[in-house]
C-alpha atoms as a PDB file:
ATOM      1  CA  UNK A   1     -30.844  57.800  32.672  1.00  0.00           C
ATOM      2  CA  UNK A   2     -31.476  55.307  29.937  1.00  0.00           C
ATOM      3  CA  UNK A   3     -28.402  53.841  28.890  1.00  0.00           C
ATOM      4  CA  UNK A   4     -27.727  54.323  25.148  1.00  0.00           C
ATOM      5  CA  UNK A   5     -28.409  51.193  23.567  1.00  0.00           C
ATOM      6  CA  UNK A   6     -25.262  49.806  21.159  1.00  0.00           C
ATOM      7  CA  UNK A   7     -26.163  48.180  17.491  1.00  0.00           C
ATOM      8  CA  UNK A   8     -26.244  44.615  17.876  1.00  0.00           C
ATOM      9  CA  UNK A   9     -23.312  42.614  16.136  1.00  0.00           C
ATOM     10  CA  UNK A  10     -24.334  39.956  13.653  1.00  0.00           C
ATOM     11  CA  UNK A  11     -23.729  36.596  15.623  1.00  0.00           C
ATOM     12  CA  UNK A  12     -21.980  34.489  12.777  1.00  0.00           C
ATOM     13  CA  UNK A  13     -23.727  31.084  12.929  1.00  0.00           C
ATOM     14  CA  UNK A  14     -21.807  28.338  14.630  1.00  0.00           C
ATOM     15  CA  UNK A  15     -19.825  26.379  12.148  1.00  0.00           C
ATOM     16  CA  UNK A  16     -19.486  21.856  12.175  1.00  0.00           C
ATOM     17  CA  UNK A  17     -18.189  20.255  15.145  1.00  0.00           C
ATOM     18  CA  UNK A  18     -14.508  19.015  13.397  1.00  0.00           C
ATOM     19  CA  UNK A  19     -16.249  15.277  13.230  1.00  0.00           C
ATOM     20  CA  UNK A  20     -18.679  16.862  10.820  1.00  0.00           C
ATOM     21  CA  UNK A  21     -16.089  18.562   8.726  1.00  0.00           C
ATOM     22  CA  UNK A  22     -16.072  17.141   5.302  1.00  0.00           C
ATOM     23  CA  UNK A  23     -13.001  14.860   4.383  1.00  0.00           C
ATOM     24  CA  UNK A  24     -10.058  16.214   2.061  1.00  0.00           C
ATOM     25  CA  UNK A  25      -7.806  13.897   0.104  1.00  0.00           C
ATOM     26  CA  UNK A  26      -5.169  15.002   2.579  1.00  0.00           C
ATOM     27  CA  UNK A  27      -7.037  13.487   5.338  1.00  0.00           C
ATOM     28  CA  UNK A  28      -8.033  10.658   3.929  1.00  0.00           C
ATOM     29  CA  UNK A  29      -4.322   9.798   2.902  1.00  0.00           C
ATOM     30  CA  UNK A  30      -3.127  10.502   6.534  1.00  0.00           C
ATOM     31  CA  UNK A  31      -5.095   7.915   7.584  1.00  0.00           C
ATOM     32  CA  UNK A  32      -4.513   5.161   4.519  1.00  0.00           C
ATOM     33  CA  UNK A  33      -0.806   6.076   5.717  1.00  0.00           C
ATOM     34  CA  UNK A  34      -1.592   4.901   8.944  1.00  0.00           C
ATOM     35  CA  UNK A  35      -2.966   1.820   7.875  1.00  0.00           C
ATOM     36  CA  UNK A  36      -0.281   1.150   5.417  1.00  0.00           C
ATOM     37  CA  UNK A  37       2.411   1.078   8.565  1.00  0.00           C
ATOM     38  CA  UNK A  38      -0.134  -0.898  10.556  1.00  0.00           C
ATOM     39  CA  UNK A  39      -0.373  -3.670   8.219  1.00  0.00           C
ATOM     40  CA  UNK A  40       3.600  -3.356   7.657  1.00  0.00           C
ATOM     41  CA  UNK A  41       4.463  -3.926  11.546  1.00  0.00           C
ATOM     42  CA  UNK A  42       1.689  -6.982  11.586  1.00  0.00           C
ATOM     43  CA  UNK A  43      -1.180  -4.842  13.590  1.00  0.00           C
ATOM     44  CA  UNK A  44      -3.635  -5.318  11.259  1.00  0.00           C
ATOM     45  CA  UNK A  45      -4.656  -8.919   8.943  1.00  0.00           C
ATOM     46  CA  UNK A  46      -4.606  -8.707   5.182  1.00  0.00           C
ATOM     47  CA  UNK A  47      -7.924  -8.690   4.829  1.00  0.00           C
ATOM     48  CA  UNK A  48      -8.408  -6.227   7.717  1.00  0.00           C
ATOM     49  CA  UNK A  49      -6.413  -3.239   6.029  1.00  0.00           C
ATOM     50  CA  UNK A  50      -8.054  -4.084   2.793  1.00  0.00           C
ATOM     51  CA  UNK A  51     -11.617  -3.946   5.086  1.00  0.00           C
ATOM     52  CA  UNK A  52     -10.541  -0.305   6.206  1.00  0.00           C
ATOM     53  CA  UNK A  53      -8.759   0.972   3.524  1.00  0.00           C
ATOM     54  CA  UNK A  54     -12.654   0.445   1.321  1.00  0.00           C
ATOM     55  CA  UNK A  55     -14.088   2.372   4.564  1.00  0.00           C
ATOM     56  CA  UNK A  56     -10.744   5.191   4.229  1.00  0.00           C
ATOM     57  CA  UNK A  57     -11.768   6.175   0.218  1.00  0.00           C
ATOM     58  CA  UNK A  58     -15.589   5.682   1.020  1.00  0.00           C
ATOM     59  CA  UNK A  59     -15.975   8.286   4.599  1.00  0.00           C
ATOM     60  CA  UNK A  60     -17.406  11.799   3.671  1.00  0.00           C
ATOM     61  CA  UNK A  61     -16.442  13.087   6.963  1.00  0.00           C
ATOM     62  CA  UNK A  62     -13.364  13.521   9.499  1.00  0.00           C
ATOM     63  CA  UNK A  63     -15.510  11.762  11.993  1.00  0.00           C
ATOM     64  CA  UNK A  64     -16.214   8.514   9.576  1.00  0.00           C
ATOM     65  CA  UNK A  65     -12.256   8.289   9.564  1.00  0.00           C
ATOM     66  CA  UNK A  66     -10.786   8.927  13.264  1.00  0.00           C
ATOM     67  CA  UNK A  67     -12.388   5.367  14.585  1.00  0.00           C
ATOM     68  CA  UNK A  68     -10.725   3.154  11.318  1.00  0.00           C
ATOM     69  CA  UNK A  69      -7.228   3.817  13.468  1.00  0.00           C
ATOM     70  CA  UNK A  70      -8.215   4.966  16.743  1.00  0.00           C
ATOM     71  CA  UNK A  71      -6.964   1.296  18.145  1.00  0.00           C
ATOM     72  CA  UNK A  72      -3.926   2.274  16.434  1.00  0.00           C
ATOM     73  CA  UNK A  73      -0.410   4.219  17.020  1.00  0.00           C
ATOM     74  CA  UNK A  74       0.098   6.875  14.750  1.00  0.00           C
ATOM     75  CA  UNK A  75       2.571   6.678  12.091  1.00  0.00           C
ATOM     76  CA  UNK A  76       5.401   6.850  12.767  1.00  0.00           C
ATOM     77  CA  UNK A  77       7.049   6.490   8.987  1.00  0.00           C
ATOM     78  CA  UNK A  78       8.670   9.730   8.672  1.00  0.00           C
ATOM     79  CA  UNK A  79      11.043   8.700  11.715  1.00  0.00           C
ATOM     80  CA  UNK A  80      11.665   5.463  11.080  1.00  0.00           C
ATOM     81  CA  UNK A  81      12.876   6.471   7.335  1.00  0.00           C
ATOM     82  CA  UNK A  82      15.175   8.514   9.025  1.00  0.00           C
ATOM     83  CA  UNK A  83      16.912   6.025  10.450  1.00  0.00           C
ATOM     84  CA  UNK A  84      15.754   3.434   8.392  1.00  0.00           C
ATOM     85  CA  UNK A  85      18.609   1.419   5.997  1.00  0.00           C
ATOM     86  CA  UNK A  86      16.802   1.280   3.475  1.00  0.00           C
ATOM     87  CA  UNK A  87      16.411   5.346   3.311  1.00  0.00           C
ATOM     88  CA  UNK A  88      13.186   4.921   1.462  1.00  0.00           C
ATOM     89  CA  UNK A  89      12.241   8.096  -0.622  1.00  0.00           C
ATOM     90  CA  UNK A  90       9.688  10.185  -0.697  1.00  0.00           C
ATOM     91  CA  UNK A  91       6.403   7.949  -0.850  1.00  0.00           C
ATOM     92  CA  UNK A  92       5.125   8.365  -4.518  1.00  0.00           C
ATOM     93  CA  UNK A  93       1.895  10.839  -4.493  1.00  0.00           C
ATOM     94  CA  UNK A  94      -1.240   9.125  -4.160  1.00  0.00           C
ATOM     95  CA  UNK A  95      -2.910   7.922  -6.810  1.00  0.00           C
ATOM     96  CA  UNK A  96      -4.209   5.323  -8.933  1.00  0.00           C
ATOM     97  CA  UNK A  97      -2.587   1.902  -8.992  1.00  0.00           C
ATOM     98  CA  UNK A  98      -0.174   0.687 -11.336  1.00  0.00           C
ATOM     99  CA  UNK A  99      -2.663  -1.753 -13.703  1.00  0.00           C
ATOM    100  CA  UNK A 100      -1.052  -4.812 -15.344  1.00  0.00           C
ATOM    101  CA  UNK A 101      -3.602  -7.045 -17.572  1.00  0.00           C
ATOM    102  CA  UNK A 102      -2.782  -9.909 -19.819  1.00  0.00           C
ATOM    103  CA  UNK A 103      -6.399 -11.098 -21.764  1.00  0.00           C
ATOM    104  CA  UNK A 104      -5.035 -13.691 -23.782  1.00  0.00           C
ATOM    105  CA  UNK A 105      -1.648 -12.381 -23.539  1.00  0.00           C
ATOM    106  CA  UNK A 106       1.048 -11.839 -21.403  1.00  0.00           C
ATOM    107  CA  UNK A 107       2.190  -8.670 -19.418  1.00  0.00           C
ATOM    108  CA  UNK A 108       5.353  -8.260 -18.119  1.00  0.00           C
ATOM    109  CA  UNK A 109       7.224  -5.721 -15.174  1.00  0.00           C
ATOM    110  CA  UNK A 110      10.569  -5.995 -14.458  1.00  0.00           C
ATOM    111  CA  UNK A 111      13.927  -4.576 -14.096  1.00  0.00           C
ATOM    112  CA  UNK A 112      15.086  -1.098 -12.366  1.00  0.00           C
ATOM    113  CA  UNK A 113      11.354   0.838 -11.527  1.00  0.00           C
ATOM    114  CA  UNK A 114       9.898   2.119  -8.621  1.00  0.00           C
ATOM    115  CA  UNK A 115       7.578   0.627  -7.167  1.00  0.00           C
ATOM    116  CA  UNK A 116       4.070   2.052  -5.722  1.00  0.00           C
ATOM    117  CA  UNK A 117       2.232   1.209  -3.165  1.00  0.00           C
ATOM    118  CA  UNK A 118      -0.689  -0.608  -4.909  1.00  0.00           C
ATOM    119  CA  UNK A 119      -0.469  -2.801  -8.066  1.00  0.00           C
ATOM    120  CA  UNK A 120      -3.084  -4.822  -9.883  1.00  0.00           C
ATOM    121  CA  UNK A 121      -2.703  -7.780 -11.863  1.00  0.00           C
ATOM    122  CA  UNK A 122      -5.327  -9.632 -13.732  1.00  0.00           C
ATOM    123  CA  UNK A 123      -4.815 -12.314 -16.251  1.00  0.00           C
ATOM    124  CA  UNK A 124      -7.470 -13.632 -18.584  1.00  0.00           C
ATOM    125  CA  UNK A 125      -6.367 -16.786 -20.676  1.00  0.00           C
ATOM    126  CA  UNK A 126      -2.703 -14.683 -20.348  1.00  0.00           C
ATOM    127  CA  UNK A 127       0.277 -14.463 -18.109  1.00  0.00           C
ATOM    128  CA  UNK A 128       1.285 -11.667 -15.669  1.00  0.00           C
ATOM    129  CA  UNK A 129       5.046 -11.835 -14.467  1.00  0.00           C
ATOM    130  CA  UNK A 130       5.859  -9.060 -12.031  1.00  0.00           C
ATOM    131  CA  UNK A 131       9.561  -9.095 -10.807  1.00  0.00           C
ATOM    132  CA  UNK A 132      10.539  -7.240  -8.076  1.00  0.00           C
ATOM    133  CA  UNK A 133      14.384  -8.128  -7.489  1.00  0.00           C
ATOM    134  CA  UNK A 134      15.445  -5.007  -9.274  1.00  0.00           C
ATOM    135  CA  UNK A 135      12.862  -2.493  -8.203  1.00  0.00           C
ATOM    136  CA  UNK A 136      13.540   0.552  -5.692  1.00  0.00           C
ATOM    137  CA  UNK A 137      10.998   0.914  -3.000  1.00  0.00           C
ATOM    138  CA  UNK A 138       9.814   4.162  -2.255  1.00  0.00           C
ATOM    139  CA  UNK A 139       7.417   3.094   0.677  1.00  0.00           C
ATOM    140  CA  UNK A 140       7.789   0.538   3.031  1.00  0.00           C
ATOM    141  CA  UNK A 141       4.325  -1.775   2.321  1.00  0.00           C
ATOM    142  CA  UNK A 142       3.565  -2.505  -1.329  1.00  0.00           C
ATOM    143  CA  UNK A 143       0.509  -4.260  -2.085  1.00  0.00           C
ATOM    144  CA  UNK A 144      -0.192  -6.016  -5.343  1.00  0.00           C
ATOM    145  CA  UNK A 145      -4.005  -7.598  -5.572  1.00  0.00           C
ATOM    146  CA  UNK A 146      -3.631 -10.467  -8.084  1.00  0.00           C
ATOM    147  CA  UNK A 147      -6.523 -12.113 -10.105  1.00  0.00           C
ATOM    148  CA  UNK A 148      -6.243 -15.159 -12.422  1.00  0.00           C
ATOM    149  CA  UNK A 149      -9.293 -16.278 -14.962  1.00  0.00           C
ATOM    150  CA  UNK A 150      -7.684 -19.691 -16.505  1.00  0.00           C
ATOM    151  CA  UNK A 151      -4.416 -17.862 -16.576  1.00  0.00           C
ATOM    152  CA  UNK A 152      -1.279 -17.138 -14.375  1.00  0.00           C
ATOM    153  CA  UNK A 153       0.028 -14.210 -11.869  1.00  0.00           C
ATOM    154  CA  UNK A 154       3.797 -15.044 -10.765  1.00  0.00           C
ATOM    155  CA  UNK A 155       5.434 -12.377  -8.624  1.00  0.00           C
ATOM    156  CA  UNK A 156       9.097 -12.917  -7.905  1.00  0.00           C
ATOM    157  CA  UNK A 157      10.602 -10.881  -4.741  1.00  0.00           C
ATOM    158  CA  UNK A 158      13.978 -10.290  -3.009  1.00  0.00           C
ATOM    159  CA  UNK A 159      15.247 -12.992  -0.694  1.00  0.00           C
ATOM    160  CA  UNK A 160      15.439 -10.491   2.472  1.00  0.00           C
ATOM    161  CA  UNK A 161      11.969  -8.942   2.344  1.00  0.00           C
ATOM    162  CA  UNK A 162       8.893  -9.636   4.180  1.00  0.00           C
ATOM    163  CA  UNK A 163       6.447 -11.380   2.108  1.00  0.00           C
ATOM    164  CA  UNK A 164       2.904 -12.165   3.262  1.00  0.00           C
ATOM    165  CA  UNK A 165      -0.527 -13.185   1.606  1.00  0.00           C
ATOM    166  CA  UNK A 166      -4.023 -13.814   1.686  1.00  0.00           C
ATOM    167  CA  UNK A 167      -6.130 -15.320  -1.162  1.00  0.00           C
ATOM    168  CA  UNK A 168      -7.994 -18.106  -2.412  1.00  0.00           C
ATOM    169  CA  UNK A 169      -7.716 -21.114  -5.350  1.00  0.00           C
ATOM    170  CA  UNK A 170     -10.670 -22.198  -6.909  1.00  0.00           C
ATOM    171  CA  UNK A 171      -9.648 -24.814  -9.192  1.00  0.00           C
ATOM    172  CA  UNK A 172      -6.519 -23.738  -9.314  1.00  0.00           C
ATOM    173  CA  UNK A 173      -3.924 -22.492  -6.884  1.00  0.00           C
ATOM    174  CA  UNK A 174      -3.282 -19.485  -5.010  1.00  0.00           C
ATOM    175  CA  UNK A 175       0.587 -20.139  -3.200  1.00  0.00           C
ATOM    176  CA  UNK A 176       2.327 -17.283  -1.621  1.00  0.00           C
ATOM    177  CA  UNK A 177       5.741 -18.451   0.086  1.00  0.00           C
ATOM    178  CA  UNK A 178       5.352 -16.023   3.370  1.00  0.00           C
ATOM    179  CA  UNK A 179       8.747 -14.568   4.091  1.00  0.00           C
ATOM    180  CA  UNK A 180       9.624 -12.602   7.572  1.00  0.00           C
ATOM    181  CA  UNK A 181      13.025 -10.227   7.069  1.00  0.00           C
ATOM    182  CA  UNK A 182      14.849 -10.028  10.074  1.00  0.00           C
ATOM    183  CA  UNK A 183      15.082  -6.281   9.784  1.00  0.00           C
ATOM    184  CA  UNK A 184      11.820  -4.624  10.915  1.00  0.00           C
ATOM    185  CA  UNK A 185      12.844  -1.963   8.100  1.00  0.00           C
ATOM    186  CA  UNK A 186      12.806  -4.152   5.543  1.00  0.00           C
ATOM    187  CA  UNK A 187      10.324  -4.044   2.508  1.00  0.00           C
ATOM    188  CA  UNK A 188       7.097  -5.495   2.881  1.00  0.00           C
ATOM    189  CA  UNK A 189       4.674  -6.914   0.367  1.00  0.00           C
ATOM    190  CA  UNK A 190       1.621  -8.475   0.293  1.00  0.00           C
ATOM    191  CA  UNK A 191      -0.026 -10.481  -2.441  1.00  0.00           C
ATOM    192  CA  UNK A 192      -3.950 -10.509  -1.990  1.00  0.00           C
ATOM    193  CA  UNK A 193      -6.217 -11.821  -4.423  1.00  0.00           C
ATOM    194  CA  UNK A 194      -7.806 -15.041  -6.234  1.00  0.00           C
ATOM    195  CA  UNK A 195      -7.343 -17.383  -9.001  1.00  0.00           C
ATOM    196  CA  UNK A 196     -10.217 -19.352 -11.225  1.00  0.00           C
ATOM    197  CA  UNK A 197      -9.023 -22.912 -12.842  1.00  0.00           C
ATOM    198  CA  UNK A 198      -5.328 -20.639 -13.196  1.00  0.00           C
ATOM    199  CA  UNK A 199      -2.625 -19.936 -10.404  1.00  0.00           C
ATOM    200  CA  UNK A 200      -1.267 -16.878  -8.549  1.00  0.00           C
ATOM    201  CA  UNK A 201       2.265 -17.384  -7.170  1.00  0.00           C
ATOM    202  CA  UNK A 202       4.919 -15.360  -5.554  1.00  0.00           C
ATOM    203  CA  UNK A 203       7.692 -16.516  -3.862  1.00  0.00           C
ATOM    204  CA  UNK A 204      11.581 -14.872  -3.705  1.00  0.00           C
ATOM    205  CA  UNK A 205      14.237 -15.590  -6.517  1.00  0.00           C
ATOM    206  CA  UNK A 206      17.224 -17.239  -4.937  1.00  0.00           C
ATOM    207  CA  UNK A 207      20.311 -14.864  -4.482  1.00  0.00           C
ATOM    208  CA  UNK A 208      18.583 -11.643  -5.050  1.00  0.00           C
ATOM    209  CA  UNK A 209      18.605  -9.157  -2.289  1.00  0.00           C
ATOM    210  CA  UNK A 210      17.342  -5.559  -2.034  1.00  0.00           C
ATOM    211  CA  UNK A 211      19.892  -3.075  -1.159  1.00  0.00           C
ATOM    212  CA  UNK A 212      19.983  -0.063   0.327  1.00  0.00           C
ATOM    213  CA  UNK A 213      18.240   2.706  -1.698  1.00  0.00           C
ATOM    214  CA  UNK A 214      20.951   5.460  -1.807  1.00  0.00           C
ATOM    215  CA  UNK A 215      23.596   2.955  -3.039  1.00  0.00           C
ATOM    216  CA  UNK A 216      21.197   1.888  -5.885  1.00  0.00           C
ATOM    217  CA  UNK A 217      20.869   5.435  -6.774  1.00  0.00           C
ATOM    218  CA  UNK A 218      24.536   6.554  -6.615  1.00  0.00           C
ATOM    219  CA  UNK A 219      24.596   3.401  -9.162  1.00  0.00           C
ATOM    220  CA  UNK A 220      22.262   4.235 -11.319  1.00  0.00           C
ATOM    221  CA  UNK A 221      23.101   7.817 -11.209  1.00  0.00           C
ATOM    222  CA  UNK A 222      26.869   6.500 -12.181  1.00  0.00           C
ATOM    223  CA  UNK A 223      28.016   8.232  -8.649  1.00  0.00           C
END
């Protein structure tokens, strides 16, 4: 007896292997994140975060990112600010960088603001002073990429912070005074950049230190 034959169901066509998947902005920051701490606990060179970071905002696909941190550990910020001194908030959301430009002028940043994770400075025939003795740091790593056209960059930074750099002085001078906090919690930032017949320094102001965040705030908040 012939068997009565059942309607075929539609086969629904086989979707990307998850390396194919197209990159969100989500994914993409989960891995700039990873980079960020890299860089922060000395895995990864100056130039060599800046190298992959370029790669992070230019991969279409989940596979294009996985191999810029598979010789790394993966973050592990959200436990560390746990326990971390410093309590750093919330990382600001991702976003542009914070722009400071002086064309035959001068820019200045300073005082109580919080700091992001990326800042540019370029000065033209100007002056950029960025002072950082006074700021609250929501991340860990801030990064400031510094350019100087027959003008001047000076960044000024807490005595107890890491400081580290990585740029070059053509007819002119490019002088970062490296710093190494002996808390592995402390803030980290690192000047990158260039200057042309002008100077880009940064070095710490003597007798400023960063405190812990919640005490600033309970200051500031008049608590």
């Amino acid at each position: 007896m012939d068997l009565e034959k059942q309607p075929q169901q539609p086969v629904a066509p086989a979707g990307p292997a998850p390396a194919g998947i197209r990159a969100s902005d989500a994914d993409r920051d989960r891995i700039a994140d990873i980079l960020r701490e890299a860089m922060a606990e000395g895995r990864l060179t100056a130039e060599e975060h800046a190298e992959r970071v370029d790669l992070v905002y230019r991969a279409k696909t989940v596979g294009e990112l996985e191999p810029l941190v598979s010789d790394l550990p993966a973050s592990g910020a959200a436990a560390r600010q746990a326990a971390s001194p410093y309590a750093y908030g919330p990382e600001a959301p991702a976003g542009p960088a914070e722009n400071l430009v002086a064309v035959f002028s001068s820019s200045t940043r300073r005082g109580r603001w919080r700091v992001g994770g990326r800042t540019n400075a370029f000065a033209l025939f100007g002056s950029v002073e960025i002072d950082l003795t006074e700021a609250l740091f929501g991340q860990r790593l801030t990064v400031v990429n510094a350019t100087s056209l027959f003008g001047s960059v000076e960044i000024k930074v807490p005595e107890n912070i890491s400081l580290r750099g990585s740029g070059t002085g053509i007819f002119g001078n490019f002088e970062v005074d490296t710093l190494e906090s002996t808390d592995p919690e402390a803030p980290v930032v690192v000047v990158n950049g260039y200057s042309v017949f002008g100077h880009v320094e940064a070095k710490p102001k003597r007798g400023k230190l960063v405190a812990n965040l919640h005490a600033q705030l309970r200051k500031h908040l008049g608590h």
